[in-house]
Protein backbone atom coordinates (compact mmCIF):
# COMPACT_ATOMS: atom_id res chain seq x y z
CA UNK A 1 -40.07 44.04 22.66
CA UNK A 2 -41.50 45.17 19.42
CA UNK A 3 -41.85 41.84 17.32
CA UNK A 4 -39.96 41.90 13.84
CA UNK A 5 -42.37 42.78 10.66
CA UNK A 6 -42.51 39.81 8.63
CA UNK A 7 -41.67 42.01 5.38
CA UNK A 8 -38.41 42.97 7.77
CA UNK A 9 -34.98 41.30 5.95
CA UNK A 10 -33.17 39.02 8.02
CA UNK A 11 -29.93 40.84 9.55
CA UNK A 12 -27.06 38.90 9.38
CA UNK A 13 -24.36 39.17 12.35
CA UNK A 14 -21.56 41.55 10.25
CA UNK A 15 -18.61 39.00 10.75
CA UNK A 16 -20.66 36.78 8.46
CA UNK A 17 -21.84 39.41 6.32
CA UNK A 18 -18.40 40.42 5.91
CA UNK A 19 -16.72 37.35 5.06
CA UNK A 20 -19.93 37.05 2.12
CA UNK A 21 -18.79 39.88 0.97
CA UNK A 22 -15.07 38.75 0.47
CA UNK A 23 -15.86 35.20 -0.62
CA UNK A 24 -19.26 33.47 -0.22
CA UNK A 25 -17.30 30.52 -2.09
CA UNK A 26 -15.30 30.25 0.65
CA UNK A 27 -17.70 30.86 3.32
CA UNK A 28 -20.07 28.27 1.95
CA UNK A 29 -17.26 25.42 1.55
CA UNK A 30 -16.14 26.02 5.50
CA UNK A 31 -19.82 25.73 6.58
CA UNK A 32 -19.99 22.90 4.76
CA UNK A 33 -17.27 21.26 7.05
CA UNK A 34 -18.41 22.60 9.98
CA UNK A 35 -21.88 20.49 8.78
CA UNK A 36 -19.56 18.00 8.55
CA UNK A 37 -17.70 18.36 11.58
CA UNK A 38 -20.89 17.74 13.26
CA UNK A 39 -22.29 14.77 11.21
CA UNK A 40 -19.03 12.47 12.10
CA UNK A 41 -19.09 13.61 16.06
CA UNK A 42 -22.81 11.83 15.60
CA UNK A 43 -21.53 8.92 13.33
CA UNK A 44 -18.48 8.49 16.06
CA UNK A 45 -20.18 6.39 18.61
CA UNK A 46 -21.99 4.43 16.84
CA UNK A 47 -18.80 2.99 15.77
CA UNK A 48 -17.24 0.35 17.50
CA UNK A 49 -14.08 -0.31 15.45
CA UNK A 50 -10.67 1.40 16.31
CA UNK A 51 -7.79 2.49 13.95
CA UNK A 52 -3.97 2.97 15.65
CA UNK A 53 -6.29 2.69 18.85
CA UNK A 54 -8.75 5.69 18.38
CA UNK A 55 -12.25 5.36 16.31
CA UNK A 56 -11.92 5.79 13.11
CA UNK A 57 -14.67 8.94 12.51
CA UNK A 58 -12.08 11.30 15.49
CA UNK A 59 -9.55 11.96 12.82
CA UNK A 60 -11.81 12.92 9.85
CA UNK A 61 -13.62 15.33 12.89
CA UNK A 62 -10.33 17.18 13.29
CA UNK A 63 -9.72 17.35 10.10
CA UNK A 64 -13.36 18.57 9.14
CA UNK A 65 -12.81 21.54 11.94
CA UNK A 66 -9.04 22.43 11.05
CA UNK A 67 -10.50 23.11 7.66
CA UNK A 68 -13.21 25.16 8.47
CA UNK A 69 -10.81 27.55 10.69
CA UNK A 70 -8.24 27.45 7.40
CA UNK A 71 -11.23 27.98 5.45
CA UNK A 72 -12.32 31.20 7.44
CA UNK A 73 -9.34 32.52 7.80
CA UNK A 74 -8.51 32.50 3.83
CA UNK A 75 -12.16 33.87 3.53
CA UNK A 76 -11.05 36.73 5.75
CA UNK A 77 -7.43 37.71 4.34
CA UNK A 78 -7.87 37.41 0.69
CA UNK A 79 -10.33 40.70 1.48
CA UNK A 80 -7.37 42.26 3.00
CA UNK A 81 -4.98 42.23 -0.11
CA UNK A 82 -5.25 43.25 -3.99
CA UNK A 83 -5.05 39.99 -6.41
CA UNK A 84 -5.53 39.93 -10.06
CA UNK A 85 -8.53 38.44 -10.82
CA UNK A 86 -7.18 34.93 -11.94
CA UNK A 87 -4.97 34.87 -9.01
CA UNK A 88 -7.80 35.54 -6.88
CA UNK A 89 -10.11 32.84 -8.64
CA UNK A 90 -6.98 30.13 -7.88
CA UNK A 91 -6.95 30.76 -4.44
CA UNK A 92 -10.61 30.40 -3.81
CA UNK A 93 -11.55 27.72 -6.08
CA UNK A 94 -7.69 25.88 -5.68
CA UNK A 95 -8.02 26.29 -1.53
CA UNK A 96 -11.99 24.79 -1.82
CA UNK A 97 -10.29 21.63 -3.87
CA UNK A 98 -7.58 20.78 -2.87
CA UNK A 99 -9.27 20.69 0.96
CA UNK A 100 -11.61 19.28 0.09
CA UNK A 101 -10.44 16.29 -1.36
CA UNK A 102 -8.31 15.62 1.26
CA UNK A 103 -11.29 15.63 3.44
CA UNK A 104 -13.09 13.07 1.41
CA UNK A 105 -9.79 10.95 1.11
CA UNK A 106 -9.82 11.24 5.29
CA UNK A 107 -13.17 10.31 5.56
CA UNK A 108 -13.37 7.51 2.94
CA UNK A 109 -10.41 5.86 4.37
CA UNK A 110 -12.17 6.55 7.88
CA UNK A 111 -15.11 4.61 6.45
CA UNK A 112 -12.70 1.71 5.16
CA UNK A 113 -11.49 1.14 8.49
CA UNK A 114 -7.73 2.13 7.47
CA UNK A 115 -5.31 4.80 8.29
CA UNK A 116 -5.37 7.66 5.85
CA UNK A 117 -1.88 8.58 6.74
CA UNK A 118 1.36 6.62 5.96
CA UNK A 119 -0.75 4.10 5.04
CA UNK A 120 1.51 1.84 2.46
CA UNK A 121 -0.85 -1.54 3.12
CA UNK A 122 -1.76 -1.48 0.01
CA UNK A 123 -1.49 -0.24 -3.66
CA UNK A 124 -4.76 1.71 -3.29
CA UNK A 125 -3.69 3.44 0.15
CA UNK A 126 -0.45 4.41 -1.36
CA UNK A 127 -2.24 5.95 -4.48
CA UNK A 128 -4.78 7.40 -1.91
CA UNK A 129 -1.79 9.02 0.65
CA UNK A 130 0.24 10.34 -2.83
CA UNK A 131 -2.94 12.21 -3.88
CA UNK A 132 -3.52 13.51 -0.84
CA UNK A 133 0.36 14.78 -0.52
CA UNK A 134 -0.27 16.27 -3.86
CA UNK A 135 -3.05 17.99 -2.64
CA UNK A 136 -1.42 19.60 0.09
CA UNK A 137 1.69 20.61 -1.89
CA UNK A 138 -0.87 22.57 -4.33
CA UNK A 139 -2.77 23.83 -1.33
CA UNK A 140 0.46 25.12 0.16
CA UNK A 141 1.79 26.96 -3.04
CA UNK A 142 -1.54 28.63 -2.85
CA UNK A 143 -1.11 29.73 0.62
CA UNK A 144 2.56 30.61 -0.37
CA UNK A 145 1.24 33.19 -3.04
CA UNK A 146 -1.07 34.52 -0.78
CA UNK A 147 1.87 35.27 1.35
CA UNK A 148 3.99 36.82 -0.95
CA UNK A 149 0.89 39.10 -1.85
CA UNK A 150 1.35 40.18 1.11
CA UNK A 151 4.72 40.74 1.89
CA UNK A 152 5.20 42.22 -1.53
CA UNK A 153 2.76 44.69 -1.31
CA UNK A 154 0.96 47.09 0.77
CA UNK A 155 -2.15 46.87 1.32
CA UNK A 156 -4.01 49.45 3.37
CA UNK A 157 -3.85 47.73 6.96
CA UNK A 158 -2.55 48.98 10.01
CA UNK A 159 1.03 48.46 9.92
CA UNK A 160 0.88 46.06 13.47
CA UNK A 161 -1.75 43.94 11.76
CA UNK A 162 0.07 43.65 8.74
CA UNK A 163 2.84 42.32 9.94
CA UNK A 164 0.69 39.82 12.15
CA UNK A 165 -0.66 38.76 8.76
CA UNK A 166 3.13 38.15 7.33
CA UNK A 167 4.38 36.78 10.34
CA UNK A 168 1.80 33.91 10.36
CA UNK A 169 2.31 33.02 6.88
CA UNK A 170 6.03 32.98 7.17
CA UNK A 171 4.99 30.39 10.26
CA UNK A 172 2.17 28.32 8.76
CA UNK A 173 4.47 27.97 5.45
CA UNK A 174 7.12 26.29 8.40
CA UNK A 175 4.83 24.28 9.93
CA UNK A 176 3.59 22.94 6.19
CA UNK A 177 7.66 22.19 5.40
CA UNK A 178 7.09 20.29 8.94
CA UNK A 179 4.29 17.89 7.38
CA UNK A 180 6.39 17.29 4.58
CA UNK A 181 9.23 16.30 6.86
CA UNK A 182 6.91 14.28 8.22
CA UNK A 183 6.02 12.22 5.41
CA UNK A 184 9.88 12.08 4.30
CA UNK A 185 9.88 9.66 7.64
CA UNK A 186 6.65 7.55 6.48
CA UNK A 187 5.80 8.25 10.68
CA UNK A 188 4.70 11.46 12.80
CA UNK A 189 5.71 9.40 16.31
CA UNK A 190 9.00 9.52 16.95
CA UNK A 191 11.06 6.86 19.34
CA UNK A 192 7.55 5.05 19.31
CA UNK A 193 5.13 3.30 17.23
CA UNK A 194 2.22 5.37 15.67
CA UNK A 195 -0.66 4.58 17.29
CA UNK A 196 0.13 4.20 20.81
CA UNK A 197 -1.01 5.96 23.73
CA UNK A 198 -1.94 9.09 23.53
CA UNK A 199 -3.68 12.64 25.08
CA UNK A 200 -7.06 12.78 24.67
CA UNK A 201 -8.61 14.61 20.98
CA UNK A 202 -5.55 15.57 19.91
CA UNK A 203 -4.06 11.41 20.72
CA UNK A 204 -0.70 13.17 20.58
CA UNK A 205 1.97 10.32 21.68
CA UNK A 206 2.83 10.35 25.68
CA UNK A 207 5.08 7.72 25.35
CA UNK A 208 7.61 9.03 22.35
CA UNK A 209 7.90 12.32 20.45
CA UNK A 210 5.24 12.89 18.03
CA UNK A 211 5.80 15.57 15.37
CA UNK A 212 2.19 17.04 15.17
CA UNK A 213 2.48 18.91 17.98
CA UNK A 214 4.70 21.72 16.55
CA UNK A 215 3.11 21.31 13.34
CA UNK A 216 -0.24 21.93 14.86
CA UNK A 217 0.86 24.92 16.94
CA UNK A 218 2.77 26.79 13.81
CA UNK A 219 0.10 25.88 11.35
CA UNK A 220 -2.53 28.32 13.77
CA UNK A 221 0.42 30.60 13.64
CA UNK A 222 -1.83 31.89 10.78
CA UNK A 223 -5.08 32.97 12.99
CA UNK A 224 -3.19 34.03 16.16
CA UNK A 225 -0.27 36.48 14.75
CA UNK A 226 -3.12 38.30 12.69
CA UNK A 227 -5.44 38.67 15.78
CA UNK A 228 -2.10 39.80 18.33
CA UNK A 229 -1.24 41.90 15.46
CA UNK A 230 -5.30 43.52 14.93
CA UNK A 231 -5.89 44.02 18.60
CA UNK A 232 -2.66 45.58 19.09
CA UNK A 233 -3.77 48.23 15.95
CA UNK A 234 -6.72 49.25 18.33
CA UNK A 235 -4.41 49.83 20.61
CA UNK A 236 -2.39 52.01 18.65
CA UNK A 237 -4.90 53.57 16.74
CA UNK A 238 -4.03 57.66 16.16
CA UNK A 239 -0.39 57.51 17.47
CA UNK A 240 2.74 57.20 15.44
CA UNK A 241 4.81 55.88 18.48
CA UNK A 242 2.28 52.97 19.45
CA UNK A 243 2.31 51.99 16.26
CA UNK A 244 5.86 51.80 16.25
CA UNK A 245 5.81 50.01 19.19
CA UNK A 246 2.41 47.76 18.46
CA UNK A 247 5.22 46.39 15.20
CA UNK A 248 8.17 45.74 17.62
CA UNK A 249 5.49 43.72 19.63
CA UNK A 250 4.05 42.04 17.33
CA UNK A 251 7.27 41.05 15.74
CA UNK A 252 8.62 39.95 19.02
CA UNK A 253 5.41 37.41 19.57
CA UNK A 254 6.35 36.27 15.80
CA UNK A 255 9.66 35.42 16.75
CA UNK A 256 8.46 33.40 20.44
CA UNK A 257 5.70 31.74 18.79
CA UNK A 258 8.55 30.49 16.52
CA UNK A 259 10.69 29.79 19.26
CA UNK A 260 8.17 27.51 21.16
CA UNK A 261 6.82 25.69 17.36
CA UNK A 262 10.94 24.79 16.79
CA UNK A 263 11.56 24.17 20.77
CA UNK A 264 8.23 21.48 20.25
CA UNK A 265 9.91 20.14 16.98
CA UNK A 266 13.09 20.01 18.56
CA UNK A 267 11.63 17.38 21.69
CA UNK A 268 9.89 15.36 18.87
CA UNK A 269 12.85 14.63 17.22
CA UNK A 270 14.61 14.11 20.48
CA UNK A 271 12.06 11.45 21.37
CA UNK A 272 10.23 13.44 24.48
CA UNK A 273 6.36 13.80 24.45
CA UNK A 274 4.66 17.37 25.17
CA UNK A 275 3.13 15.42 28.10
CA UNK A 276 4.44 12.15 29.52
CA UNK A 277 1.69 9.82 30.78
């Protein structure tokens, strides 16, 4: 193999090429947490102490990988749609913040020794969980105009991947109500005490109904409708009727992934675990 001249650029794979292209503000911030990501899985066990059972650094880890995805994915859609340029600057620079902060307001509390969540121990946790909420609420709205971007427009995608894009908005922007109902109940464990056994990672309750399951599985609503909804538009590439039928699909694995998110809400509320251990 012919060894690569030193005055030879540097390719780049084109997935990350591409999403420089569309954002390198956003591409940056979501390696940044996946820097991150890997920094706390090193901190993790050399941490003894345990909060609602689990070490303290596992929760700030999930969080620092759940944003990189979100990160990525905005990265990738907001080159798929026309925004005006101050529209477009408030969902790059609004997304990086309003993440971001509620990453550092994870991982400081992590570093405490507290819960981040529902904490109400104190007047500083309950300033630190409001923040956070308000965080999410602007992060949220920001997702919600990307949506409606989206659904109010048309932007020059194959129709079956369009809709996949729609589809999981209309199901992430669920799954955020979800966290909201969540903190309306000050708890995400239902029929149990937070903080009690759980599966492993995820710590998901076995004992009770815990609400993060369906809000975890509609939130990534918003990468796997897009990706049924793109591989389907290979499929029906050059054809009229495929395409017709590549929608119906695609809107028909919109409507089960909903099911399944609201049948998982539904057996939270109702007490039952995803998994009883």
């Amino acid at each position: 193999m012919r060894a690569r001249s030193a005055s030879t650029p540097l390719q780049l794979p084109r997935s990350i090429e591409e999403l420089l292209r569309r954002s390198p503000v956003l591409f940056t911030a979501a390696v940044v947490h996946v820097a991150l990501l890997v920094l706390l899985l090193g901190v993790a066990p050399l941490d003894a102490r345990l909060v609602l059972g689990v070490n303290p650094w596992i929760k700030p880890a999930k969080f620092a990988a759940s944003i990189a995805i979100y990160l990525l994915t905005i990265n990738w859609l907001i080159g798929d749609v026309t925004l005006p340029p101050r529209g477009r600057r408030a969902v790059v620079w609004g997304t990086v913040a309003m993440v971001s902060f509620e990453m550092i307001a994870i991982a400081m509390q992590a570093a405490r020794g507290v819960a981040s969540h529902f904490n109400q121990t104190t007047p500083f946790d309950v300033a630190v969980f409001a923040l956070m909420g308000i965080a999410i609420l602007v992060n949220t709205a920001l997702a919600a105009y990307l949506a409606y971007r989206f659904w109010t427009t048309r932007p020059p995608l194959p129709a079956p991947y369009l809709w996949g894009i729609r589809l999981g908005f209309l199901l992430f922007l669920l799954a955020c109500a979800e966290g909201g109902f969540m903190s309306t109940l000050d708890a995400h464990s239902v029929g149990v005490a937070d903080g009690g056994p759980g599966l492993p990672i995820v710590n998901w309750s076995t004992r009770g109904g815990d609400l993060r399951t369906a809000h975890f599985f509609g939130m990534h609503a918003l990468q796997a409708a897009p990706l049924f909804g793109y591989w389907l538009s290979s499929w029906a590439s050059g054809s009229a009727s495929r395409t017709q039928r590549a929608v119906r699909w695609v809107v028909a694995f919109g409507v089960g992934y909903g099911a399944v998110a609201l049948g998982l809400f539904l057996a939270a509320l109702a007490g039952q675990p995803l998994i009883r251990m």
